[in-house]
Protein backbone atom coordinates (compact mmCIF):
# COMPACT_ATOMS: atom_id res chain seq x y z
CA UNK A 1 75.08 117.58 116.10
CA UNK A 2 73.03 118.64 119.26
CA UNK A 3 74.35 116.38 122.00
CA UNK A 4 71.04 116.29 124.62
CA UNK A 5 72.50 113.26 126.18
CA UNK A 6 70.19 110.83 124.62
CA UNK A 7 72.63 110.90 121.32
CA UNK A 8 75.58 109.98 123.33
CA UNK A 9 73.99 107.65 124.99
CA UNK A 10 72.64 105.53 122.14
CA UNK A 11 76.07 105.46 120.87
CA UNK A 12 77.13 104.08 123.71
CA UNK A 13 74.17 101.26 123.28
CA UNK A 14 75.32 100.52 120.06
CA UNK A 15 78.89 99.94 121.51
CA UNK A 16 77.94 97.88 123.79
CA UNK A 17 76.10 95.61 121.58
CA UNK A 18 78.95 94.91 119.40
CA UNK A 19 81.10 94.73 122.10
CA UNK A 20 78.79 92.02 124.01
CA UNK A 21 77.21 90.58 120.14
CA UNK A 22 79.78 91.09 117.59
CA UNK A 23 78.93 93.35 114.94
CA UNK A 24 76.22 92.03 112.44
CA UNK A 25 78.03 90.53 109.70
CA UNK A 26 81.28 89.09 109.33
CA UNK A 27 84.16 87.90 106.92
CA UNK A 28 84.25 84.01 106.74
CA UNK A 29 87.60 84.14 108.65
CA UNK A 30 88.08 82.42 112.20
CA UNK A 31 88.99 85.10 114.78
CA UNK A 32 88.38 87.68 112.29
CA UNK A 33 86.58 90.46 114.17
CA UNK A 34 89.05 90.19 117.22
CA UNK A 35 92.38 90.59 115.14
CA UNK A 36 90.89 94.01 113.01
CA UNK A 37 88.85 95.22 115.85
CA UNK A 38 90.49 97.85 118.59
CA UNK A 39 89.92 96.22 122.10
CA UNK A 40 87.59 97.77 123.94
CA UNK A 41 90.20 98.80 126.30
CA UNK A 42 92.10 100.91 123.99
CA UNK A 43 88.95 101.95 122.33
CA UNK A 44 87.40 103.71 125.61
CA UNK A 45 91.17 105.42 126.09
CA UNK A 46 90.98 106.30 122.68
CA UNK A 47 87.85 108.03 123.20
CA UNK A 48 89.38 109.86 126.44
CA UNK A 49 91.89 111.07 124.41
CA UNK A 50 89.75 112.86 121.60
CA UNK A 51 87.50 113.87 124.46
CA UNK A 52 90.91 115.69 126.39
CA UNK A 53 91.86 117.27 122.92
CA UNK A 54 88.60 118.72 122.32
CA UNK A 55 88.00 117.27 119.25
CA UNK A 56 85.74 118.75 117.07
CA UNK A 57 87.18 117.18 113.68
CA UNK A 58 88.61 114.17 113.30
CA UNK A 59 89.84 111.81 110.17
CA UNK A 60 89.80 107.99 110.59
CA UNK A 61 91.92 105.82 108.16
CA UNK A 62 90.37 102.19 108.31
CA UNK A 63 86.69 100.99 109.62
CA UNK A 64 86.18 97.50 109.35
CA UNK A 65 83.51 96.43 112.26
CA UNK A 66 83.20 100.20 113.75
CA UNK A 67 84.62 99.25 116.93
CA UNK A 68 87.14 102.62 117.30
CA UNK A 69 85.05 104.47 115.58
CA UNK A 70 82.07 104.59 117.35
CA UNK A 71 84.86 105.36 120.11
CA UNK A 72 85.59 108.02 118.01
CA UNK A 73 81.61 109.05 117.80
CA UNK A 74 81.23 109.11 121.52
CA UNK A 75 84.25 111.42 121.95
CA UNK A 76 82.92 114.13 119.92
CA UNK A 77 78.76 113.64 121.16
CA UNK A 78 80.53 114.34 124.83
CA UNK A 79 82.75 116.99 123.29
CA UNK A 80 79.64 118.41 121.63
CA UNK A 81 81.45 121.32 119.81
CA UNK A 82 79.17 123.28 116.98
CA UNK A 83 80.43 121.49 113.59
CA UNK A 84 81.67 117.65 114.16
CA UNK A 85 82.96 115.63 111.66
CA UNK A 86 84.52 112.52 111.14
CA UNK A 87 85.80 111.48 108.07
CA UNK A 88 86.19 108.01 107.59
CA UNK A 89 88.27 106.44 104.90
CA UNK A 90 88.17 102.43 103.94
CA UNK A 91 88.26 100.81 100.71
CA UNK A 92 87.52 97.58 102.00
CA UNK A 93 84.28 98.35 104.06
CA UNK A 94 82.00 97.49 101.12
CA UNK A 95 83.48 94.72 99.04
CA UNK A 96 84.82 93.17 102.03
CA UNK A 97 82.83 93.77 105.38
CA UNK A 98 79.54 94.40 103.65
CA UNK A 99 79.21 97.68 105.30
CA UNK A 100 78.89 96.41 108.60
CA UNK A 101 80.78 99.04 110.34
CA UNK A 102 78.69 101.62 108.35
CA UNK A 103 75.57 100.45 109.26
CA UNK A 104 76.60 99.90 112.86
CA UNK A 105 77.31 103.72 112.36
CA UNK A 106 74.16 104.70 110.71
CA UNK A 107 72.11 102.48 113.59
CA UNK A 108 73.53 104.95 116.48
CA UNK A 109 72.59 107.92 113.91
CA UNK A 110 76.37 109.10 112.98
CA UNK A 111 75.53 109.36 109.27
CA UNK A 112 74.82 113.04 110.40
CA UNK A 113 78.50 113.83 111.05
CA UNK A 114 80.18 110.93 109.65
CA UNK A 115 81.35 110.54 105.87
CA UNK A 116 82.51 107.19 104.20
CA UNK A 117 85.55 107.36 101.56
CA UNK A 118 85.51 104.16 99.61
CA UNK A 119 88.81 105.21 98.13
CA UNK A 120 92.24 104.10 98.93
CA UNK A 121 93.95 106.23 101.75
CA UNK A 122 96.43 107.50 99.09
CA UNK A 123 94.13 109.16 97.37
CA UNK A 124 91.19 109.77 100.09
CA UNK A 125 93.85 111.72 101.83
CA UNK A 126 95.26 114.33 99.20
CA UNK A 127 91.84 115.28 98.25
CA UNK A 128 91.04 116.01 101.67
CA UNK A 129 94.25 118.08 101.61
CA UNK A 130 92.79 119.84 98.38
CA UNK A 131 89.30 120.49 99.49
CA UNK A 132 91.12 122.11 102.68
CA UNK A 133 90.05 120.07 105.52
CA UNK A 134 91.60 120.22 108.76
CA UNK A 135 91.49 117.82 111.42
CA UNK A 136 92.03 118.07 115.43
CA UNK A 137 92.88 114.78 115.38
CA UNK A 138 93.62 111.51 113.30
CA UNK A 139 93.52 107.14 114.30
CA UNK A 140 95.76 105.34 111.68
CA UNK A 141 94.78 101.59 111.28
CA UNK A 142 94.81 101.26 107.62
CA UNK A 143 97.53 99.53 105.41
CA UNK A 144 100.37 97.83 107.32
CA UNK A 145 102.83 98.07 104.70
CA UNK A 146 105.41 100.21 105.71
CA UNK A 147 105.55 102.29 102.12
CA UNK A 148 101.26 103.02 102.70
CA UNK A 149 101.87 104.01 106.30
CA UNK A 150 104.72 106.26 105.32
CA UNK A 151 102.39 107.95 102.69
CA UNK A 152 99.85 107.97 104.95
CA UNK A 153 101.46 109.87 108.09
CA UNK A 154 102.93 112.49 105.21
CA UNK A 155 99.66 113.61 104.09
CA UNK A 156 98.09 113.40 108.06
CA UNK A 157 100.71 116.11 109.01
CA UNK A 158 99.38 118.54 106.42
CA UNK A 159 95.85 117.54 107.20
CA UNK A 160 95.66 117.51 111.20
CA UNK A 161 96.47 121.02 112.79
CA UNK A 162 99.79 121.78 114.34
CA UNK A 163 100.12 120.68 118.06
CA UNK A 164 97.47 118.17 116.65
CA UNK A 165 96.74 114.38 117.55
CA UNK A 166 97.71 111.34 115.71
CA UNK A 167 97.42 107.90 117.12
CA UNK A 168 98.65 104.74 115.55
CA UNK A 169 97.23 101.37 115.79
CA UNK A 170 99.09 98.24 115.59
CA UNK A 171 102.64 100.07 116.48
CA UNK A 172 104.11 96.95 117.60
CA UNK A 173 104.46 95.90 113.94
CA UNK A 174 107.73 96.50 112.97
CA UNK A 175 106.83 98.02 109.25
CA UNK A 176 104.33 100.44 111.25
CA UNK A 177 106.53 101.34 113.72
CA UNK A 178 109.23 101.99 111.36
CA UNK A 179 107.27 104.22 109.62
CA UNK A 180 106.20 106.32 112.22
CA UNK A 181 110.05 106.54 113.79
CA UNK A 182 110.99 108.76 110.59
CA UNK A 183 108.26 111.60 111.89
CA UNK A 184 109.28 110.91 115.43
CA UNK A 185 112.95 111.42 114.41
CA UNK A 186 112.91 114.16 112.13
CA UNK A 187 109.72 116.02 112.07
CA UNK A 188 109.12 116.99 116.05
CA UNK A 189 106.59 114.32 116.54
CA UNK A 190 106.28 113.27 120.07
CA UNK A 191 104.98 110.18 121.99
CA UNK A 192 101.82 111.08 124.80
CA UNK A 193 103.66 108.56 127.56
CA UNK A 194 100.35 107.89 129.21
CA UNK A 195 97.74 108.07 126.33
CA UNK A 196 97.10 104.49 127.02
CA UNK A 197 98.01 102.97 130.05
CA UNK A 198 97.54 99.95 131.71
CA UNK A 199 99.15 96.39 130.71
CA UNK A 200 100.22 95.57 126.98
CA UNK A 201 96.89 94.15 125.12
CA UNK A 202 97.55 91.27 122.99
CA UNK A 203 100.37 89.51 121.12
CA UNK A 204 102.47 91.32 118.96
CA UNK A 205 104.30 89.87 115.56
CA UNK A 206 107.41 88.99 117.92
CA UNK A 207 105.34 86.59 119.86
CA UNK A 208 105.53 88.99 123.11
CA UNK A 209 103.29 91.38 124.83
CA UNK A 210 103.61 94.70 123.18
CA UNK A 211 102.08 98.24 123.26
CA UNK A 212 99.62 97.92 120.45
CA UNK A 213 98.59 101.92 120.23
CA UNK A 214 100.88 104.71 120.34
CA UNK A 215 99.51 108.34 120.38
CA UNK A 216 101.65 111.58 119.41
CA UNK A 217 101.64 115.01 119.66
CA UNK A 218 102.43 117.08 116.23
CA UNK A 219 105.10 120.16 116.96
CA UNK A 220 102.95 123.65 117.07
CA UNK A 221 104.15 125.74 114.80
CA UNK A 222 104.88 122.88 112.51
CA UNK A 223 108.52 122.97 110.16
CA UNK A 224 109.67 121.34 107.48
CA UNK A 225 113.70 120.42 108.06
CA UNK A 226 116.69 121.06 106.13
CA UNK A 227 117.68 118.00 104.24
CA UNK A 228 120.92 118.19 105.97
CA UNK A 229 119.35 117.28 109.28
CA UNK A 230 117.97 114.41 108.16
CA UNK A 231 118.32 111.07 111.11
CA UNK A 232 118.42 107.64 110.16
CA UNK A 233 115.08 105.82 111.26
């Protein structure tokens, strides 16, 4: 992708219009794009993020209505390195959201770089591992349930490159958080205090304001530990 500005900045048009529209279809469910979709808050950090790491290559687990992903697509047109990608992986998006965060996608022109795995995460993610694909940097919003998280953040580790990104969504969910506290624990993984700053956004399950994203920092070189050393999470 040759970023001459103009790309970047029709990405940022089509953000905008979902942002100030709503994307252009939705589930029949009241308040439905505002409880899947990343505020747009967290979605410009999350976008300052990839765009401090460098990004070139990045793998996405969830799409729904686009909203961090086209975050995700700005980050990499300002990064503007030779070979983006960004792999996307939701088994929903057709069935359930009618593609409208792929066509949102396709409308700012990110079919180029972008590919679409309409396969669960559990298996989008060890073929990725197979076909030897390494990422820079990963956003987790997929599955909430703390067994498809857990698989999830095992394969991620092999997939994103040591000293790597990996930021979680929805972290204030006790079977995500959970989760993530066995890497954090055991495996080196550490928490970017600042990657998203500012007041709590939103609710969380508890009924209190909460930190809803969560980035971390994977251990460079990367280790696998002895059994023996193994923390309670």
């Amino acid at each position: 992708m040759t970023n001459t500005g103009g790309h970047t900045a029709r990405v940022r048009e089509v953000r905008r219009r979902l942002t100030q529209e709503g994307p252009p279809r939705t589930r029949d469910r009241e308040g439905d794009v505002e409880t899947v979709t990343l505020p747009e808050q967290h979605c410009d950090q999350l976008r300052d993020l990839i765009v401090s790491e460098g990004a070139e290559k990045v793998v996405e687990i969830g799409l729904a209505y686009a909203g961090s992903a086209l975050a995700i697509a700005e980050a990499l047109a300002t990064v503007n390195r030779p070979l983006p990608r960004h792999v996307i992986i939701d088994p929903f998006q057709e069935r359930e959201y009618s593609n409208a965060g792929w066509d949102l996608l396709c409308s700012a022109g990110l079919d180029s770089i972008a590919t679409l795995m309409l396969t669960p995460s559990s298996i989008a993610l060890p073929q990725l591992l197979t076909g030897g694909f390494v990422a820079d940097a990963a956003f987790v919003d997929g599955s909430h349930r703390f067994h498809e998280v857990f698989v999830d953040l095992y394969f991620l580790r092999k997939i994103v490159r040591p000293g790597g990104l990996i930021v979680i969504d929805d972290d204030w969910w006790p079977s995500v958080h959970t989760a993530v506290q066995y890497y954090e624990r055991n495996l080196g993984w550490t928490v970017i205090p600042d990657a998203f700053p500012g007041e709590p956004i939103g609710v969380g399950p508890q009924g209190t304001p909460g930190a809803r994203c969560k980035a971390y920092r994977l251990p460079d070189p990367s280790f696998e530990p002895s059994f023996e050393d193994f923390r309670a999470f």
